[in-house]
C-alpha atoms as a PDB file:
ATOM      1  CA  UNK A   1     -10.047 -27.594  13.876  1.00  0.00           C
ATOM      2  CA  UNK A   2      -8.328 -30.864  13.459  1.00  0.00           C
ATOM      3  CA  UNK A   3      -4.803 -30.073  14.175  1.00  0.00           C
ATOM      4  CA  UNK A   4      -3.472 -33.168  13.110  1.00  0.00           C
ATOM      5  CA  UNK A   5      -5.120 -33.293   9.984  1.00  0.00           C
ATOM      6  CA  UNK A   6      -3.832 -29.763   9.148  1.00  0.00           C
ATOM      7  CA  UNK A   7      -0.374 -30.557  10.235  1.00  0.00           C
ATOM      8  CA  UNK A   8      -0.502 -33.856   8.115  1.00  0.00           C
ATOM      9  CA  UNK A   9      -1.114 -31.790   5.014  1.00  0.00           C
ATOM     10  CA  UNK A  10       0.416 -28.982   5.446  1.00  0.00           C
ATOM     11  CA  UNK A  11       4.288 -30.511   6.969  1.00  0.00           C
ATOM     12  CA  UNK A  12       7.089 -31.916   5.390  1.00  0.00           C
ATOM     13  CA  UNK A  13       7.143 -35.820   6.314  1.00  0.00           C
ATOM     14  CA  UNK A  14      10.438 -37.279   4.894  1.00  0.00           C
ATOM     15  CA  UNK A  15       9.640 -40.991   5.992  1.00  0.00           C
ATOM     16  CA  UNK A  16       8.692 -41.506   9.670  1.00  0.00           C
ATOM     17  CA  UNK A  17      10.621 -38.603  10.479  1.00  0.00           C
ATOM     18  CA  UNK A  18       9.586 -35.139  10.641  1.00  0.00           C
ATOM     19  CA  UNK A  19      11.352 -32.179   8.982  1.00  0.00           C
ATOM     20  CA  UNK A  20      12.742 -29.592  11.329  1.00  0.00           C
ATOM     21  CA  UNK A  21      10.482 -26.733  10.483  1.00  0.00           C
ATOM     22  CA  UNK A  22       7.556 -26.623  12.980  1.00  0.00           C
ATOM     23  CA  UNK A  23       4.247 -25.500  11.820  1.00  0.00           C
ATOM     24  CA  UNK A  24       3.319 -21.772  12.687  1.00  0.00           C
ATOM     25  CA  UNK A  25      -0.126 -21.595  13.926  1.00  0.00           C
ATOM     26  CA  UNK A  26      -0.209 -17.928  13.478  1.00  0.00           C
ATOM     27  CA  UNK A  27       0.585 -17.137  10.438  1.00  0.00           C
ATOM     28  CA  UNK A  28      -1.664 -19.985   9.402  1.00  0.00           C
ATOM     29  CA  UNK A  29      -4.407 -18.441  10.981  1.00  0.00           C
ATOM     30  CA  UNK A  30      -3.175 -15.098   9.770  1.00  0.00           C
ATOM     31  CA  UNK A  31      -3.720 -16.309   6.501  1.00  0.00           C
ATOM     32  CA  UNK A  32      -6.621 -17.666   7.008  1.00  0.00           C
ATOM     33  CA  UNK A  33      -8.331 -14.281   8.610  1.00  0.00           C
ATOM     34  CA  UNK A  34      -6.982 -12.769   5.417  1.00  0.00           C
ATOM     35  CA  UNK A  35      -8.398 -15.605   2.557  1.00  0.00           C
ATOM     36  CA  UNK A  36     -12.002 -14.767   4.397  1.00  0.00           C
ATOM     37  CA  UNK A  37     -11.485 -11.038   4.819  1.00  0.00           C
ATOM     38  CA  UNK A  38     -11.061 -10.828   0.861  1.00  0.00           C
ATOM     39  CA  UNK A  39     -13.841 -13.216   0.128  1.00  0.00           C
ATOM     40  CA  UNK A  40     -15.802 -11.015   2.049  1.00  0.00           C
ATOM     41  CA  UNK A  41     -14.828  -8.021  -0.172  1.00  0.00           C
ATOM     42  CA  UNK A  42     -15.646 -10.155  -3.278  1.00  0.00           C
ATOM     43  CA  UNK A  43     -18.908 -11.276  -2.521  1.00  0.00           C
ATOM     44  CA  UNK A  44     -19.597  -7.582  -1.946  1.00  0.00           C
ATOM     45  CA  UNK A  45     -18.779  -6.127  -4.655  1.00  0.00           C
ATOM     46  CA  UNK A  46     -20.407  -9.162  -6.531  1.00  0.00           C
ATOM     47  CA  UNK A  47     -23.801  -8.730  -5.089  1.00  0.00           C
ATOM     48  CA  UNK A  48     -23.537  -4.875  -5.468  1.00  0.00           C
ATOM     49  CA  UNK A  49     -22.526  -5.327  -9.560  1.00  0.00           C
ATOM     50  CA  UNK A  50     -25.444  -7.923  -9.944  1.00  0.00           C
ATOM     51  CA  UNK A  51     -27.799  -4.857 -10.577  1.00  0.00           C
ATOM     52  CA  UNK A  52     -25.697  -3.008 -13.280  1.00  0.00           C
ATOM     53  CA  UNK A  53     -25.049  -6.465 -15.072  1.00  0.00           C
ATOM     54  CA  UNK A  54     -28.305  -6.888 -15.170  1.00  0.00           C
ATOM     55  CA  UNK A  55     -29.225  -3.691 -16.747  1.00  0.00           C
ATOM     56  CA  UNK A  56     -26.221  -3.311 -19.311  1.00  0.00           C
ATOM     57  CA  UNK A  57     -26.813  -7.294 -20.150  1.00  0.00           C
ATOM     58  CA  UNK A  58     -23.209  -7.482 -19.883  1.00  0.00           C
ATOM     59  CA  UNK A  59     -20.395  -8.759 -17.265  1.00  0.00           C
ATOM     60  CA  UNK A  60     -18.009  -5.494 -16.657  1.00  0.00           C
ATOM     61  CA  UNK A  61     -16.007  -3.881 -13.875  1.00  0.00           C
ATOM     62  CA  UNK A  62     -18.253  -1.745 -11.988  1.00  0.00           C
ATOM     63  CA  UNK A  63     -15.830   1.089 -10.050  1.00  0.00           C
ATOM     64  CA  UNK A  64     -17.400   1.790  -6.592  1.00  0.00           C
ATOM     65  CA  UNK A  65     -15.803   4.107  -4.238  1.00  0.00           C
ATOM     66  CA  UNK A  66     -13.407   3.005  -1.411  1.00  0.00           C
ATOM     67  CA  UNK A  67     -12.634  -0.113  -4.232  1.00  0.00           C
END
């Protein structure tokens, strides 16, 4: 991970001076854990709908259990 990159885009900069909130690397990675976990869960319950789409010929919420 380029640190400086991420800290670049993600501080304040007011001129050459940096604001005085520091960047939390944990919740940043918290978040991060969290953006893949639910990606996860999407691409899931894409590729198990692709099957009933395919069937009905239509895009629709499929309910599965534990959703």
């Amino acid at each position: 991970m380029d640190r400086q990159l991420v800290e670049l885009v993600f501080s304040c900069v007011d001129g050459n001076q940096k604001s005085e909130r520091s960047f939390d690397w944990a919740n940043f990675s918290a978040a991060i854990i969290a953006w893949e976990d639910y990606l996860h869960k999407l691409h899931k319950e894409l590729l198990l709908s692709l099957p009933y789409w395919r069937t009905d010929g239509i895009i629709h919420i499929v309910p599965f259990e534990g959703s």
